[in-house]
Protein backbone atom coordinates (compact mmCIF):
# COMPACT_ATOMS: atom_id res chain seq x y z
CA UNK A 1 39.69 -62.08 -42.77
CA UNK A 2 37.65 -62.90 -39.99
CA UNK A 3 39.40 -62.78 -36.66
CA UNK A 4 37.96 -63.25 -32.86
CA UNK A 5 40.21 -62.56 -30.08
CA UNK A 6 39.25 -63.27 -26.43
CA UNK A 7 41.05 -61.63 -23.61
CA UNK A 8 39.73 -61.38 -19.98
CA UNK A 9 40.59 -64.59 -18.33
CA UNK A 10 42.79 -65.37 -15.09
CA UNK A 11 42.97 -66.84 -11.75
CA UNK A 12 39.91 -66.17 -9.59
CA UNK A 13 39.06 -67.58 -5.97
CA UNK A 14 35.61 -69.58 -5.89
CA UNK A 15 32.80 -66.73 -5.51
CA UNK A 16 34.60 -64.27 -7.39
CA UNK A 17 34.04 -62.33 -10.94
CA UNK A 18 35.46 -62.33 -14.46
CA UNK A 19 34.71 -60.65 -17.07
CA UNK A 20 35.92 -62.07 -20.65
CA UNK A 21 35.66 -60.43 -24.08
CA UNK A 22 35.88 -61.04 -27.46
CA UNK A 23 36.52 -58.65 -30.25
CA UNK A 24 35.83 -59.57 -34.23
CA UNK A 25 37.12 -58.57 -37.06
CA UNK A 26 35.76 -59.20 -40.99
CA UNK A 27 32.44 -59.29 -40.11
CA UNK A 28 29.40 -57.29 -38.28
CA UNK A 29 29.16 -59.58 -35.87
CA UNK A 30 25.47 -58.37 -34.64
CA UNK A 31 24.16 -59.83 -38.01
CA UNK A 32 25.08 -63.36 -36.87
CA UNK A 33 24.50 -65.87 -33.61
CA UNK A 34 27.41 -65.85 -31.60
CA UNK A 35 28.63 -68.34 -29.17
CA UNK A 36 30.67 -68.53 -25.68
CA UNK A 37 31.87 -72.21 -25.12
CA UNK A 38 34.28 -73.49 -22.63
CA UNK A 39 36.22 -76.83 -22.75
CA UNK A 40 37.06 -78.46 -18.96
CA UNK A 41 40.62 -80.14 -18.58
CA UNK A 42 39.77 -83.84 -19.79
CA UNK A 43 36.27 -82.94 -21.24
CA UNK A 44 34.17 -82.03 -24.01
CA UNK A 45 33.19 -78.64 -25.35
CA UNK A 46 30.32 -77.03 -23.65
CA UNK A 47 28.17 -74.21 -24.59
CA UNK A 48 27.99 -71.89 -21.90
CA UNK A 49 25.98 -69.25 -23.73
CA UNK A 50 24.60 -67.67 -27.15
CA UNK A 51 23.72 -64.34 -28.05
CA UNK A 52 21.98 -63.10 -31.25
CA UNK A 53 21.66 -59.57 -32.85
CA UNK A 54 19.10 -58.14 -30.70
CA UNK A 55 20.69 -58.91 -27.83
CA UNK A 56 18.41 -61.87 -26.86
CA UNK A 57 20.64 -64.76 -24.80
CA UNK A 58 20.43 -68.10 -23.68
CA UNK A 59 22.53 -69.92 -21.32
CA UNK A 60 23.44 -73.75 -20.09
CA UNK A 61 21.76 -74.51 -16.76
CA UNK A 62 24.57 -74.75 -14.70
CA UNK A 63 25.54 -70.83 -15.19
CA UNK A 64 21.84 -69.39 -15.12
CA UNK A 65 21.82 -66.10 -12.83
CA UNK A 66 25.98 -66.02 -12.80
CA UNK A 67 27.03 -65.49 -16.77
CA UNK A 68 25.57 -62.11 -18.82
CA UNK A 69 26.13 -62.49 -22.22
CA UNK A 70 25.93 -59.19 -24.04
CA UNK A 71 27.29 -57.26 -26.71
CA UNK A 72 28.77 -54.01 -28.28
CA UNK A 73 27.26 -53.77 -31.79
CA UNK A 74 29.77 -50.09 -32.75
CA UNK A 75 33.12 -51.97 -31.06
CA UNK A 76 31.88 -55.32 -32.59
CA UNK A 77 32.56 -57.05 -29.32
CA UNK A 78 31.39 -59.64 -27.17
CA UNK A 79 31.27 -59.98 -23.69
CA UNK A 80 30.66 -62.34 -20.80
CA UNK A 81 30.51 -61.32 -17.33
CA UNK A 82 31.13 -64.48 -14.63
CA UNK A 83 30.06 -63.99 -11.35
CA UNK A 84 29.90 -66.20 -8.54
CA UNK A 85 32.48 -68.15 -10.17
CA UNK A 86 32.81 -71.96 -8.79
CA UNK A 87 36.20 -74.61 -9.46
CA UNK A 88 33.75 -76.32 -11.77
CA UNK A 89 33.76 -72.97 -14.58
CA UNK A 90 37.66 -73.86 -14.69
CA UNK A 91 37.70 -74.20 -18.33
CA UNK A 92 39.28 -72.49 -21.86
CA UNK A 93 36.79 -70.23 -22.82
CA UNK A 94 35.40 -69.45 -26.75
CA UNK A 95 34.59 -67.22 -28.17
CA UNK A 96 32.90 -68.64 -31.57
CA UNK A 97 30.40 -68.37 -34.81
CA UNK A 98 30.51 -72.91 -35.14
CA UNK A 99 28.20 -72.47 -38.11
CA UNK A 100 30.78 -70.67 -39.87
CA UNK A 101 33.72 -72.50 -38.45
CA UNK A 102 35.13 -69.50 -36.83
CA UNK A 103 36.82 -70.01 -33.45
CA UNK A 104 38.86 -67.64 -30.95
CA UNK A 105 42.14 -68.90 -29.49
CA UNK A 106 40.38 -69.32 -26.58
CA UNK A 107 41.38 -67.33 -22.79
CA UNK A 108 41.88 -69.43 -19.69
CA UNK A 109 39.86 -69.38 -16.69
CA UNK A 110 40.68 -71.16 -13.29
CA UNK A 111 39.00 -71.03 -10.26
CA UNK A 112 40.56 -72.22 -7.42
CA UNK A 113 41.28 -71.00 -3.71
């Protein structure tokens, strides 16, 4: 049964850091594109980043040189570090394979002073 469970998320004052994880079960997770996607109070969903097997990642614009995506292939977990955190990352947070159809419950993230 495949299983992703973020943790990580909180309260955070505008400049600070998070850093959220994601931890699968049911499948090697390294073998597969992975996902981090946030959805904004009254918005759509976003992708914020996407990692693949070797480690390679891409992110949106608007998180460029704050977000790291990266991985641990033995613990099978995900991770993405936030720094430089503005009100405008408030979001719930994904973890997610989409092509699959396999979605964490999502952690919370608010930035606010």
């Amino acid at each position: 049964q495949v299983q992703l469970v973020e943790s990580g998320g909180g309260l955070v004052q505008p400049g600070g850091s998070l850093r959220l994880s994601c931890a699968a079960s049911g499948f090697t997770f390294s073998r597969h594109l992975m996902y981090w996607v946030r959805q904004a109070p009254g918005k759509g969903l976003e992708c914020v980043s996407m990692i693949a097997g070797d480690g390679a990642a891409g992110y949106t614009d608007s998180v460029k040189g704050r977000f790291t995506c990266s991985s641990d292939n033995a613990k099978n977990t995900l991770y993405l570090q936030m720094n430089n955190l503005k009100p405008e990352d408030t979001a719930l947070y994904y973890c997610a394979r989409p092509q699959s159809g396999y979605w964490g419950q999502g952690t919370q993230v608010t930035v606010s002073s």
